[in-house]
C-alpha atoms as a PDB file:
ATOM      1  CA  UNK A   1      -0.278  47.151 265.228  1.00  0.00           C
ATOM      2  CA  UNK A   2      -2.361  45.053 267.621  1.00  0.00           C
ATOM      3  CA  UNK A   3      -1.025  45.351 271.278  1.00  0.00           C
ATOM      4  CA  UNK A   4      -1.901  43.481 274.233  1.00  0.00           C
ATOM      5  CA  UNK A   5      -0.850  42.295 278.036  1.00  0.00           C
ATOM      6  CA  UNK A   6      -1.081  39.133 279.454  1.00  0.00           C
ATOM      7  CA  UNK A   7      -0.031  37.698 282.587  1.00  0.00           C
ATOM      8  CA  UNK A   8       3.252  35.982 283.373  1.00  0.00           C
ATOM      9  CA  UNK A   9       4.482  34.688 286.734  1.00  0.00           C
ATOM     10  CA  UNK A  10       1.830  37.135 287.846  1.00  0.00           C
ATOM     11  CA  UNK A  11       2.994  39.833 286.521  1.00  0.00           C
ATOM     12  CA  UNK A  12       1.608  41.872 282.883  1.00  0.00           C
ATOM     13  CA  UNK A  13       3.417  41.764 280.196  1.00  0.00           C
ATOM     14  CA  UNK A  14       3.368  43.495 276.686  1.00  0.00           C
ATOM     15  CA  UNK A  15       2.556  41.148 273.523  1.00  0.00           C
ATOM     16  CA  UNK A  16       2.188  42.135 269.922  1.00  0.00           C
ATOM     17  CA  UNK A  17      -0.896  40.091 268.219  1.00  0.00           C
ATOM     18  CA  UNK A  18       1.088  38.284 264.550  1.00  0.00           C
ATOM     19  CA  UNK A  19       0.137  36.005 262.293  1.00  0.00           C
ATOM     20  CA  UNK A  20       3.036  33.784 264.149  1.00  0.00           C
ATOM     21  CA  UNK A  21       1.040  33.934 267.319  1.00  0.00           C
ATOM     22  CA  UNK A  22       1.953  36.389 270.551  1.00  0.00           C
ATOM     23  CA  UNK A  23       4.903  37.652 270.842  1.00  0.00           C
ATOM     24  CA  UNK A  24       6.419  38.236 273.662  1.00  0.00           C
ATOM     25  CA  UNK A  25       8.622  41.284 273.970  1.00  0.00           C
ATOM     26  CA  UNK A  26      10.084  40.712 277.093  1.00  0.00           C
ATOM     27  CA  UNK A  27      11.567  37.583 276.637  1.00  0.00           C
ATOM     28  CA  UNK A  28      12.412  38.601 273.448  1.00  0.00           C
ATOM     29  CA  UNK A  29      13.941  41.839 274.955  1.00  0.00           C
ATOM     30  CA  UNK A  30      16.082  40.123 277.640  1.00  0.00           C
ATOM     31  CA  UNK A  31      17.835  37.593 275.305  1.00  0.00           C
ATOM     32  CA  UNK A  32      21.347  38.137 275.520  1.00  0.00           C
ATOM     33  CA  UNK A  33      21.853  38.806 271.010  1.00  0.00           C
ATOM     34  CA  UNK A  34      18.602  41.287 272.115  1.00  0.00           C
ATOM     35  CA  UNK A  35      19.945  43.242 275.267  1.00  0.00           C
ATOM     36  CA  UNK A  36      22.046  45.998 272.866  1.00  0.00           C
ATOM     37  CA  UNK A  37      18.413  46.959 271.192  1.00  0.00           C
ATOM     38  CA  UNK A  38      16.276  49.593 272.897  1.00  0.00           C
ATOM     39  CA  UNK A  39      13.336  47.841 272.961  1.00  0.00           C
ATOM     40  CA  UNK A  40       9.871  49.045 274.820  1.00  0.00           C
ATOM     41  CA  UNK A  41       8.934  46.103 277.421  1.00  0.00           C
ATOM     42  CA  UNK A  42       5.721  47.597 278.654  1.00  0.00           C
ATOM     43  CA  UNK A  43       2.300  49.143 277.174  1.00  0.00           C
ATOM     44  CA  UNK A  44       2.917  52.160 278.766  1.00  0.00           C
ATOM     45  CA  UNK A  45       6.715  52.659 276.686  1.00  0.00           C
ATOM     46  CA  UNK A  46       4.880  52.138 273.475  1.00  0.00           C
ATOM     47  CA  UNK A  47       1.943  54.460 274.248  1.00  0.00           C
ATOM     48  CA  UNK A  48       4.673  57.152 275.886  1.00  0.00           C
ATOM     49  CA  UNK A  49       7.232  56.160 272.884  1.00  0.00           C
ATOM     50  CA  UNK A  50       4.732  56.728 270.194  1.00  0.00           C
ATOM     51  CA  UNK A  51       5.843  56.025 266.668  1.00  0.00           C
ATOM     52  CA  UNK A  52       9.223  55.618 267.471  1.00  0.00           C
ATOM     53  CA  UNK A  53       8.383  52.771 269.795  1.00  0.00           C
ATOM     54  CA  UNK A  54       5.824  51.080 267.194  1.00  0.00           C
ATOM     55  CA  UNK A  55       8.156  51.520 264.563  1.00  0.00           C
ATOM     56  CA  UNK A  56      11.088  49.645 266.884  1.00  0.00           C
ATOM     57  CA  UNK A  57       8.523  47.083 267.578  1.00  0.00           C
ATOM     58  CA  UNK A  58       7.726  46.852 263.512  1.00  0.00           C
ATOM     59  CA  UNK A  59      11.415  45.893 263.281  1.00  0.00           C
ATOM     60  CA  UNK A  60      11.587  43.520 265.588  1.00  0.00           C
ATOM     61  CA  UNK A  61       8.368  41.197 264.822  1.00  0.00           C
ATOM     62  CA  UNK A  62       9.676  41.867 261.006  1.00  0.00           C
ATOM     63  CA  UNK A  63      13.317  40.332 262.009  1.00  0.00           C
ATOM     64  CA  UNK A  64      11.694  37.430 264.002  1.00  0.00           C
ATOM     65  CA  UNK A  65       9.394  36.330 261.254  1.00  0.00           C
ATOM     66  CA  UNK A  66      11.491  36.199 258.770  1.00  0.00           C
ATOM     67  CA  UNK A  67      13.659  33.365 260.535  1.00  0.00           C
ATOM     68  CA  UNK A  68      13.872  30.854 263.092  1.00  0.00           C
ATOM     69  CA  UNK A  69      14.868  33.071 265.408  1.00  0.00           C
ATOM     70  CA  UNK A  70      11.565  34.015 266.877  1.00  0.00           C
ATOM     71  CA  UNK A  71      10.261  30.543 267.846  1.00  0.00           C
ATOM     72  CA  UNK A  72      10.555  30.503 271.265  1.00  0.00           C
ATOM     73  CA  UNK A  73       8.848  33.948 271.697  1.00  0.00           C
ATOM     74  CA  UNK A  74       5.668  33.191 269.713  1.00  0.00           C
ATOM     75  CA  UNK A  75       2.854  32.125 272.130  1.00  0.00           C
ATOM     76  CA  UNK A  76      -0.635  30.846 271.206  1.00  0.00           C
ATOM     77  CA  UNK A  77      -3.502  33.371 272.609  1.00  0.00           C
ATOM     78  CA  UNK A  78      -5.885  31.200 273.233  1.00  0.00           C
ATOM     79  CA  UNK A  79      -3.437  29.533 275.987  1.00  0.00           C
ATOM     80  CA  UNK A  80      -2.959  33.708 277.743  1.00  0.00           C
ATOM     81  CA  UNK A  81      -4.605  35.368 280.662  1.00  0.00           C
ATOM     82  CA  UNK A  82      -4.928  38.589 279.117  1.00  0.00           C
ATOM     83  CA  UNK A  83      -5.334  42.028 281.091  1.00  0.00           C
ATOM     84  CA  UNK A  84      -6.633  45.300 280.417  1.00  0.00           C
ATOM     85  CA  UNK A  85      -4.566  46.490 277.302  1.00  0.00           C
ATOM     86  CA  UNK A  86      -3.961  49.952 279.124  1.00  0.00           C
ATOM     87  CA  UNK A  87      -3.220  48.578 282.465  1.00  0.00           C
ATOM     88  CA  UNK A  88      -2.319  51.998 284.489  1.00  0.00           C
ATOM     89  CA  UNK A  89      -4.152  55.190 283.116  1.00  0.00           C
ATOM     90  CA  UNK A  90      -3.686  58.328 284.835  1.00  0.00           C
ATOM     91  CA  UNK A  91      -7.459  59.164 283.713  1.00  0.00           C
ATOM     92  CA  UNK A  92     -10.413  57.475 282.719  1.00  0.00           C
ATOM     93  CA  UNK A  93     -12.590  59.860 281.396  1.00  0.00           C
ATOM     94  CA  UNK A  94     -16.400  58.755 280.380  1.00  0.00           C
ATOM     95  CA  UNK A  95     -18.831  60.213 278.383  1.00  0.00           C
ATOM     96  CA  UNK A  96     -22.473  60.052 278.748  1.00  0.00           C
ATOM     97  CA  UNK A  97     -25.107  60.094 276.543  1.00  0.00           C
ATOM     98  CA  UNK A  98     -23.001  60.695 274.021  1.00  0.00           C
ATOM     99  CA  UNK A  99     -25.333  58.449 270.973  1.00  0.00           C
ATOM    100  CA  UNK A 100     -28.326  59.989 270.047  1.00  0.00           C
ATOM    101  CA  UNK A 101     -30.797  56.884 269.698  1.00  0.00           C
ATOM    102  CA  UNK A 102     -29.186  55.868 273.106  1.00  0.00           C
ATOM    103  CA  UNK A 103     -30.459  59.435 274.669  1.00  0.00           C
ATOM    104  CA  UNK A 104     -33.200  58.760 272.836  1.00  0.00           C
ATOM    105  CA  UNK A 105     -33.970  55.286 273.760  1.00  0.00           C
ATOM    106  CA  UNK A 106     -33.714  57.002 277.803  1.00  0.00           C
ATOM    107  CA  UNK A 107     -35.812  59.891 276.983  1.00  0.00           C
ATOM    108  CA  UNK A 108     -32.738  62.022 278.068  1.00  0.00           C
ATOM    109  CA  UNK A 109     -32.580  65.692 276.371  1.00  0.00           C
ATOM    110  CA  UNK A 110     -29.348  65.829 273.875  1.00  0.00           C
ATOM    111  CA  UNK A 111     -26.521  67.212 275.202  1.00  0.00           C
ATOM    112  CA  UNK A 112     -25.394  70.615 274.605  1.00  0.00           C
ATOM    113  CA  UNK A 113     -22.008  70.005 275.670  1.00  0.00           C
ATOM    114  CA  UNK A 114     -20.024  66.277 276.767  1.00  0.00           C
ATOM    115  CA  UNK A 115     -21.346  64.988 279.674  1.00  0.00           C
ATOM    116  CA  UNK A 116     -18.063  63.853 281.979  1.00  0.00           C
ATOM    117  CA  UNK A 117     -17.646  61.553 285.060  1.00  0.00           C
ATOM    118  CA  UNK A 118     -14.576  59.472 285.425  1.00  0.00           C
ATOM    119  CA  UNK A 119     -14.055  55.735 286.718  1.00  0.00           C
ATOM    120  CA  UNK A 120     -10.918  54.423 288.076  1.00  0.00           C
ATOM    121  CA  UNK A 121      -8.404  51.892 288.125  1.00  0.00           C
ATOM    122  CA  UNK A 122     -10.375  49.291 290.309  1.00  0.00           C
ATOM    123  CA  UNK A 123     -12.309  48.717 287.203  1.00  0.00           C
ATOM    124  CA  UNK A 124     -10.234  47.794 284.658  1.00  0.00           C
ATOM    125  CA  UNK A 125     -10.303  43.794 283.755  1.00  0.00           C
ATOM    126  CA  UNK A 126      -9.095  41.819 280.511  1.00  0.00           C
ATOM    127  CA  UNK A 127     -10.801  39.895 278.282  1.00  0.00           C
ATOM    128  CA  UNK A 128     -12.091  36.755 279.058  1.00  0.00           C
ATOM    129  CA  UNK A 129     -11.676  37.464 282.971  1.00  0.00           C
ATOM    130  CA  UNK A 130     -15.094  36.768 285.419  1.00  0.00           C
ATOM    131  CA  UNK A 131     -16.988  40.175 286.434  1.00  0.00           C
ATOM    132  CA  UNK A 132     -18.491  39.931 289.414  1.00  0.00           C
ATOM    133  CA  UNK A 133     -21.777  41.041 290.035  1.00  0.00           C
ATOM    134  CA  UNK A 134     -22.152  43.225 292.759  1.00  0.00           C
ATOM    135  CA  UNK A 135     -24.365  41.973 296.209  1.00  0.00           C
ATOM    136  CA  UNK A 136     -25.621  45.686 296.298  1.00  0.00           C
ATOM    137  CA  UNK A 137     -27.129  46.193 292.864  1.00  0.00           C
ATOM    138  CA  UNK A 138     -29.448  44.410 290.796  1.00  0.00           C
ATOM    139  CA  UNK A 139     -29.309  46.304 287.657  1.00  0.00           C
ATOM    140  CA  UNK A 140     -26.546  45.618 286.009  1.00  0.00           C
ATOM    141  CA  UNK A 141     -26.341  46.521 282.519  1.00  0.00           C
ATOM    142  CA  UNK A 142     -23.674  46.345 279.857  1.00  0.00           C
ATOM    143  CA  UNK A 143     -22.740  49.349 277.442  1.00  0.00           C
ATOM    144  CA  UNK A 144     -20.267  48.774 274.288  1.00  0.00           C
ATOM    145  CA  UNK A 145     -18.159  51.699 273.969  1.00  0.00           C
ATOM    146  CA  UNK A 146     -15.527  52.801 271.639  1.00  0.00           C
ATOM    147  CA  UNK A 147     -11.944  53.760 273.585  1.00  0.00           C
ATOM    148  CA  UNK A 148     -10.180  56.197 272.620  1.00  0.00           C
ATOM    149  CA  UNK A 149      -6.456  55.798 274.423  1.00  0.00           C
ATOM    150  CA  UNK A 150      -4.225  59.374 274.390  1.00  0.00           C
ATOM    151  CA  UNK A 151      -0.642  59.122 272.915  1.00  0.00           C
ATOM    152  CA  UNK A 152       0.817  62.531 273.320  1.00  0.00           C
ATOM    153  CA  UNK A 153       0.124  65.211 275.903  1.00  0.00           C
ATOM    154  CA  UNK A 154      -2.685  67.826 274.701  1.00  0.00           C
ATOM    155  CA  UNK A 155      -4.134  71.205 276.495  1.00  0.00           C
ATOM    156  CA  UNK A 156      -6.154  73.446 274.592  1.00  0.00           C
ATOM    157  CA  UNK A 157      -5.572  71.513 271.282  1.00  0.00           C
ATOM    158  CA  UNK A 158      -8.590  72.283 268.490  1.00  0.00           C
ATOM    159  CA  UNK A 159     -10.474  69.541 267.091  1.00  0.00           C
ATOM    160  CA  UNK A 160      -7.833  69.950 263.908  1.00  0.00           C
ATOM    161  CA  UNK A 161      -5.247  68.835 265.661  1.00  0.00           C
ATOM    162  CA  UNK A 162      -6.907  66.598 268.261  1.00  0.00           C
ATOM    163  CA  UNK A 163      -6.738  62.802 266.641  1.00  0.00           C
ATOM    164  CA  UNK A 164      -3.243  64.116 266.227  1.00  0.00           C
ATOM    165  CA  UNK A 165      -2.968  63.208 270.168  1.00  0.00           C
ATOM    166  CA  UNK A 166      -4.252  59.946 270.026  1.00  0.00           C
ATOM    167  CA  UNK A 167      -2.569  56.493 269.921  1.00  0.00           C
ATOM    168  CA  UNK A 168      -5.134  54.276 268.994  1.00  0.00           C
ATOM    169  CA  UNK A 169      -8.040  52.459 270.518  1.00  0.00           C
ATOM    170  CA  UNK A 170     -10.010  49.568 272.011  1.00  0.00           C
ATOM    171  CA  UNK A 171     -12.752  48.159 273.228  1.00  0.00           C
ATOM    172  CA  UNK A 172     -14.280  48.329 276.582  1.00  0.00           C
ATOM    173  CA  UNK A 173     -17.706  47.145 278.327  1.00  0.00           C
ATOM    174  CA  UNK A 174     -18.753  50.108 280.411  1.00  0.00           C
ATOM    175  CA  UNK A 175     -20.483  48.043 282.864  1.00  0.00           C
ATOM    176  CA  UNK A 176     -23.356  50.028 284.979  1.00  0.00           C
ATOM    177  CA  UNK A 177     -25.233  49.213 288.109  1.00  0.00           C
ATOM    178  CA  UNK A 178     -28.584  51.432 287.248  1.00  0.00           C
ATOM    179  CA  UNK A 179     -29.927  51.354 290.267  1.00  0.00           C
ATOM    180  CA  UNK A 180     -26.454  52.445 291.798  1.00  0.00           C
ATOM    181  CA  UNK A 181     -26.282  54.982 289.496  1.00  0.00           C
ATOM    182  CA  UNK A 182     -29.794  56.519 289.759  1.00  0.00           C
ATOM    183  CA  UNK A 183     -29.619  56.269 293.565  1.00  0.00           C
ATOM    184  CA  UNK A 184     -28.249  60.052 293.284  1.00  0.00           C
ATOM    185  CA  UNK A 185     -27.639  62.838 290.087  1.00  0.00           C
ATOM    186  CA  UNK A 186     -23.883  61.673 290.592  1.00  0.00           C
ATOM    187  CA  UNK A 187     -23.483  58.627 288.199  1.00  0.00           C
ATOM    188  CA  UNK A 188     -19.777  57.561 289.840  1.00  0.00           C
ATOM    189  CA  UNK A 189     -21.372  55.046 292.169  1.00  0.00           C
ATOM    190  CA  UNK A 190     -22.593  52.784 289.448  1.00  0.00           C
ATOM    191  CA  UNK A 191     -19.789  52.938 287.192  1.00  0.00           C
ATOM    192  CA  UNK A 192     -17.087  52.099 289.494  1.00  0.00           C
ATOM    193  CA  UNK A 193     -17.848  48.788 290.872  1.00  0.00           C
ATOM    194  CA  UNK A 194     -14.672  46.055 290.597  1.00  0.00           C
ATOM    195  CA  UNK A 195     -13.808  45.121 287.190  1.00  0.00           C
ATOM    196  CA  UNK A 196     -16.636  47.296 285.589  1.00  0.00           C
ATOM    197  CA  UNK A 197     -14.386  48.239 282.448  1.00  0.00           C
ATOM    198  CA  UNK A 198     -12.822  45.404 280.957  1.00  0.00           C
ATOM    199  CA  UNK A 199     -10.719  46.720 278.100  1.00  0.00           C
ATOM    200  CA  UNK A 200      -9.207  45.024 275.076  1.00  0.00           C
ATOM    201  CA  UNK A 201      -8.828  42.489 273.717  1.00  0.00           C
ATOM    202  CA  UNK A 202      -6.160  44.595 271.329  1.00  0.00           C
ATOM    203  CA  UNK A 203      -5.032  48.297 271.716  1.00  0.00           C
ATOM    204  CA  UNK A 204      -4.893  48.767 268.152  1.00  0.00           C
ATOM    205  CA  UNK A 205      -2.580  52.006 266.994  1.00  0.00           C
ATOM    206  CA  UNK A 206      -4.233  55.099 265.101  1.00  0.00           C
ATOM    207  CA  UNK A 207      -3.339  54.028 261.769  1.00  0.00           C
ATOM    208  CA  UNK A 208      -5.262  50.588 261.416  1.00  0.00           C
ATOM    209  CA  UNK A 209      -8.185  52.341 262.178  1.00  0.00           C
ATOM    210  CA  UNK A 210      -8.725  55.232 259.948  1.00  0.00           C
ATOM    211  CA  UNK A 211     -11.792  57.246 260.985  1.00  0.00           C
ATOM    212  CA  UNK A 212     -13.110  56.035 264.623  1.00  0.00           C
ATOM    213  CA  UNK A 213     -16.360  57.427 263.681  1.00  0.00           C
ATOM    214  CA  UNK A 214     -17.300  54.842 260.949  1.00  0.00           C
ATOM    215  CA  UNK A 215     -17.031  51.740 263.063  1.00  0.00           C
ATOM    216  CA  UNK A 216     -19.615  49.319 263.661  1.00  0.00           C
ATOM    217  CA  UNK A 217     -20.517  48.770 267.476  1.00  0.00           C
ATOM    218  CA  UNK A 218     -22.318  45.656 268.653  1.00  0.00           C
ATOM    219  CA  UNK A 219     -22.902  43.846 271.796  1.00  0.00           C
ATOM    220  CA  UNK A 220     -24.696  40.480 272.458  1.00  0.00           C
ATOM    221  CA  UNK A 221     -25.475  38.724 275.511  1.00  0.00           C
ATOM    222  CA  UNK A 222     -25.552  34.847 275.128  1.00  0.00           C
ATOM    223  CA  UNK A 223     -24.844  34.957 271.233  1.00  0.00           C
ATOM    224  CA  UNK A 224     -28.091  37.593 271.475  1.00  0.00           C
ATOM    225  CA  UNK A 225     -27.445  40.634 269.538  1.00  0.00           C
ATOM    226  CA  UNK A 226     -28.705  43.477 271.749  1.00  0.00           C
ATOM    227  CA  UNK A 227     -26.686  46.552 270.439  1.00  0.00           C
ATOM    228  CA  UNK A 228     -26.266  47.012 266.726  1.00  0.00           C
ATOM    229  CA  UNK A 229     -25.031  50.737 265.586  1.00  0.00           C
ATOM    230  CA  UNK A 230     -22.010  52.672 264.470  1.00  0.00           C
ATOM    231  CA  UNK A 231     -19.910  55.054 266.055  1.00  0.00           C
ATOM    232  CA  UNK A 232     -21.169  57.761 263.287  1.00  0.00           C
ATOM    233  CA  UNK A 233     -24.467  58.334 265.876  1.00  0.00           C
ATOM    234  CA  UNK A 234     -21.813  59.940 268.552  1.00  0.00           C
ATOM    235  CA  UNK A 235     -23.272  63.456 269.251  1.00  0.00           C
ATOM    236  CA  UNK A 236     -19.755  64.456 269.824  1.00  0.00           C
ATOM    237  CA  UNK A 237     -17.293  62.948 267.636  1.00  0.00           C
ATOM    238  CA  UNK A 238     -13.763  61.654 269.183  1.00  0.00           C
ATOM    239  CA  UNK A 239     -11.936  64.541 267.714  1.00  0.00           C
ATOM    240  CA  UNK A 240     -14.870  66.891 269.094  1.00  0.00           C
ATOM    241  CA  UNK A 241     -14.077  64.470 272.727  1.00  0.00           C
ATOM    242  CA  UNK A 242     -10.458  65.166 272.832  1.00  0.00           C
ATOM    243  CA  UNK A 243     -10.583  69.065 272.018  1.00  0.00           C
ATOM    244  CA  UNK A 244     -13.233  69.556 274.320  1.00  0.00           C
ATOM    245  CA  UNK A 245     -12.039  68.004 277.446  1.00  0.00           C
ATOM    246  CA  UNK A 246      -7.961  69.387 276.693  1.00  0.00           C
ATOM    247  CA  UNK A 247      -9.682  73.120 277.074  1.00  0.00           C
ATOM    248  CA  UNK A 248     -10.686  71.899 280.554  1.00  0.00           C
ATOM    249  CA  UNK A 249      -7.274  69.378 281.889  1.00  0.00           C
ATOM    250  CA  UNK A 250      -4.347  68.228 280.419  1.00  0.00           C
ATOM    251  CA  UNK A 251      -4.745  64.404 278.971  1.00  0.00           C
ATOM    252  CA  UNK A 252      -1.505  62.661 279.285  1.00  0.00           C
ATOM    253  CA  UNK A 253       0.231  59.740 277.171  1.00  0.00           C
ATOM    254  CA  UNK A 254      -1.866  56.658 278.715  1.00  0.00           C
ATOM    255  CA  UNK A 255      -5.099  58.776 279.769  1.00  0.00           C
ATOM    256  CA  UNK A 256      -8.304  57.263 277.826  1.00  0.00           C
ATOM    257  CA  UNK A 257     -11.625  58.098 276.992  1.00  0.00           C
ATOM    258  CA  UNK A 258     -14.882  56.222 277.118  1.00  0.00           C
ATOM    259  CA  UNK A 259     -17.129  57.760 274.492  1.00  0.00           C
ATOM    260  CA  UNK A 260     -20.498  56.351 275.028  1.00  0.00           C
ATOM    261  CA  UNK A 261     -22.786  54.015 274.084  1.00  0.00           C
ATOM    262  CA  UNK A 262     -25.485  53.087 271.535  1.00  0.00           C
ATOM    263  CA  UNK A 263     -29.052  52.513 272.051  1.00  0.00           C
ATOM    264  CA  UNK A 264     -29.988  48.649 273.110  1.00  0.00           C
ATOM    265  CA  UNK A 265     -29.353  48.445 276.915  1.00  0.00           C
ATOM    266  CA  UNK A 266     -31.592  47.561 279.249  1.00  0.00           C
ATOM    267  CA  UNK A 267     -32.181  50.669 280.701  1.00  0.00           C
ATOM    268  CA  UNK A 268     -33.797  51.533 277.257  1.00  0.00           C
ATOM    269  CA  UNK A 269     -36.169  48.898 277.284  1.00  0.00           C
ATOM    270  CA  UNK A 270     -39.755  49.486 278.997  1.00  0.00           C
ATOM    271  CA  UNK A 271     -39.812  48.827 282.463  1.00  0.00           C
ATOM    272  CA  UNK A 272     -42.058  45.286 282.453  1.00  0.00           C
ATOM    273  CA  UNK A 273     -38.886  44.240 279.992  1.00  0.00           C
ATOM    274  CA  UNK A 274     -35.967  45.172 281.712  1.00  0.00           C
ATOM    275  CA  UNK A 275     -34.025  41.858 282.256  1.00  0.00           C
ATOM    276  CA  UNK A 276     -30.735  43.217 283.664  1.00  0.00           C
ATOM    277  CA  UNK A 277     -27.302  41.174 283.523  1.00  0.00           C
ATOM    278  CA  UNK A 278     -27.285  37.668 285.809  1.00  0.00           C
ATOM    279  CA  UNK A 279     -24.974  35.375 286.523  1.00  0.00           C
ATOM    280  CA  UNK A 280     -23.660  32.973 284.373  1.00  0.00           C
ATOM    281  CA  UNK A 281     -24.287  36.092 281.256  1.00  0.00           C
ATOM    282  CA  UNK A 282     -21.904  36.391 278.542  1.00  0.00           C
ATOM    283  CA  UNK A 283     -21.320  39.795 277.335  1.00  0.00           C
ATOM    284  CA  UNK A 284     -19.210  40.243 273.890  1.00  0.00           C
ATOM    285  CA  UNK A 285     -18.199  43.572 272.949  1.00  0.00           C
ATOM    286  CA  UNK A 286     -17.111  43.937 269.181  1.00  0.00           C
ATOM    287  CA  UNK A 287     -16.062  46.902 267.582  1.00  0.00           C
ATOM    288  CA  UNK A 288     -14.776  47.271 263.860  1.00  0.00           C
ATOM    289  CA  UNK A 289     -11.217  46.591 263.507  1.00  0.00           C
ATOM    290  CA  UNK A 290     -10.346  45.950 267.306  1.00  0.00           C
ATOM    291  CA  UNK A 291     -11.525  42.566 268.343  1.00  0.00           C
ATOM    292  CA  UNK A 292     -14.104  40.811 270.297  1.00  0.00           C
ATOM    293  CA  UNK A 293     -14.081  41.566 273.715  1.00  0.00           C
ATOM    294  CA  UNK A 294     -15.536  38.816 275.594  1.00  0.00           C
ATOM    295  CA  UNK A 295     -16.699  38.514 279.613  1.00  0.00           C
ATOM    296  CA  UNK A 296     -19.176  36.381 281.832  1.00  0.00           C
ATOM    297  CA  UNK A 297     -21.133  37.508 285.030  1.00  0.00           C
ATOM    298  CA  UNK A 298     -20.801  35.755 287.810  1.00  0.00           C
ATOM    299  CA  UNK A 299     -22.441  36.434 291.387  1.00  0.00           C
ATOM    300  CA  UNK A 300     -20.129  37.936 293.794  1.00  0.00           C
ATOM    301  CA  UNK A 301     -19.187  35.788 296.474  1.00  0.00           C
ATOM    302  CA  UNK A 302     -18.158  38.021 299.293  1.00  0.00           C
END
């Protein structure tokens, strides 16, 4: 199932991607011949509600599609203002050089372990939404990354069981202000600049995807491809993530986890080429499976 939010009477709301369109749960959900039905109304039920919630949700685009009874909840996508497809997270856990070309590419040792940091709330965007560029950096660079979005509570859980804990995933455009981030060894500064982790479009559930680390990653900037790879070059795998970081914290339904990037930003390229992100840019993040995920730089006004 492909989830998303979008905004209504400013406000998010939950929508399930159909070959009918968007639906839109809530309305659908506070129709009076709908009211009797337990029915989750927000990203955060499904995600807590796990497949119990996407099977109720199953039932209910199933029902609506298969009369005239769901017209007035389809909505056409193109006409939404989407938001983040995990709009509250109690963590955002990131992982750094966690593809080996990418280290490579940076002339950064490999890791012996995951390299943390986290990035918060402040950050998170939709697709199609503006990103502004910062007044106080002028290295901004994008970084594709594969999400992976925790379903079920997990401490001290071995790799074995650790996909077991996860709900699905998306996409999300790591955004990082290099010279922010180099200013000190603590990389937070960079990475949590407004809006620097648009996520989405989709959350897409565990069992469309299959193995997370056979997906092809790309990101282009203007139509021009400049990251091409596949989640298979992680140095840690997601199940390898998960385990690793539920020895240190608990992960909670609605945490997620940004598992690196592949070689191809700008940080990578010699210094004389470096042509960091400027406004006007548009940056598409595609992943296998989940979606295009699509954003354009503009210069920050204030």
């Amino acid at each position: 199932m492909k989830l998303l939010t979008f905004y209504k009477n400013e406000s998010l709301q939950l929508g399930i991607k159909t070959t009918h369109g968007i639906l839109d749960v809530a309305a659908v959900s506070s129709a009076s011949n709908f009211q009797n039905q337990l029915i989750p109304d927000s990203i955060h039920k499904v995600i807590e509600g796990g497949a119990s919630a996407v099977a109720a949700l199953q039932n209910l685009v199933d029902r609506l599609e298969s009369s005239s009874a769901g017209d007035p909840y389809w909505l056409d996508e193109a006409s939404l203002t989407l938001g983040p497809c995990v709009t509250h997270p109690n963590k955002i856990i990131c992982v750094g050089l966690n593809y080996r070309k990418h280290a490579e590419e940076t002339n950064a040792a490999i890791p012996q372990y995951p390299i943390l940091f986290n990035k918060f709330n402040n950050t998170l965007t939709g697709h199609g939404d503006s990103i502004p560029l910062p007044k106080v950096s002028a290295k901004v660079d994008y970084e594709a990354e594969l999400v992976i979005v925790i379903g079920k509570t997990a401490k001290y859980i071995s790799k074995e069981q650790a996909l077991d804990h996860v709900f699905g995933y998306c996409n999300v455009n790591d955004l990082s202000a290099r010279d922010l981030q180099m200013r000190t060894q603590q990389w937070l500064l960079g990475k949590s600049c407004d809006k620097f982790s648009p996520l989405g479009p989709y959350l897409v559930t565990s069992d469309e995807i299959g193995d997370p680390n056979q997906l092809t990653i790309q990101c282009t900037v203007n139509g021009e491809v400049r990251q091409n790879s596949n989640t298979s070059d992680m140095i840690f795998h997601c199940d390898e993530i998960v385990s690793y970081i539920s020895q240190h914290m608990t992960l909670v339904s609605g945490d997620i986890i940004l598992t690196g990037t592949p070689e191809g930003v700008v940080l990578g390229y010699p210094p004389e080429k470096q042509v960091y992100l400027r406004d006007g840019d548009v940056v598409t993040i595609e992943i296998e499976k989940l979606g295009k995920l699509t954003n354009q730089m503009v210069a920050e006004l204030q």
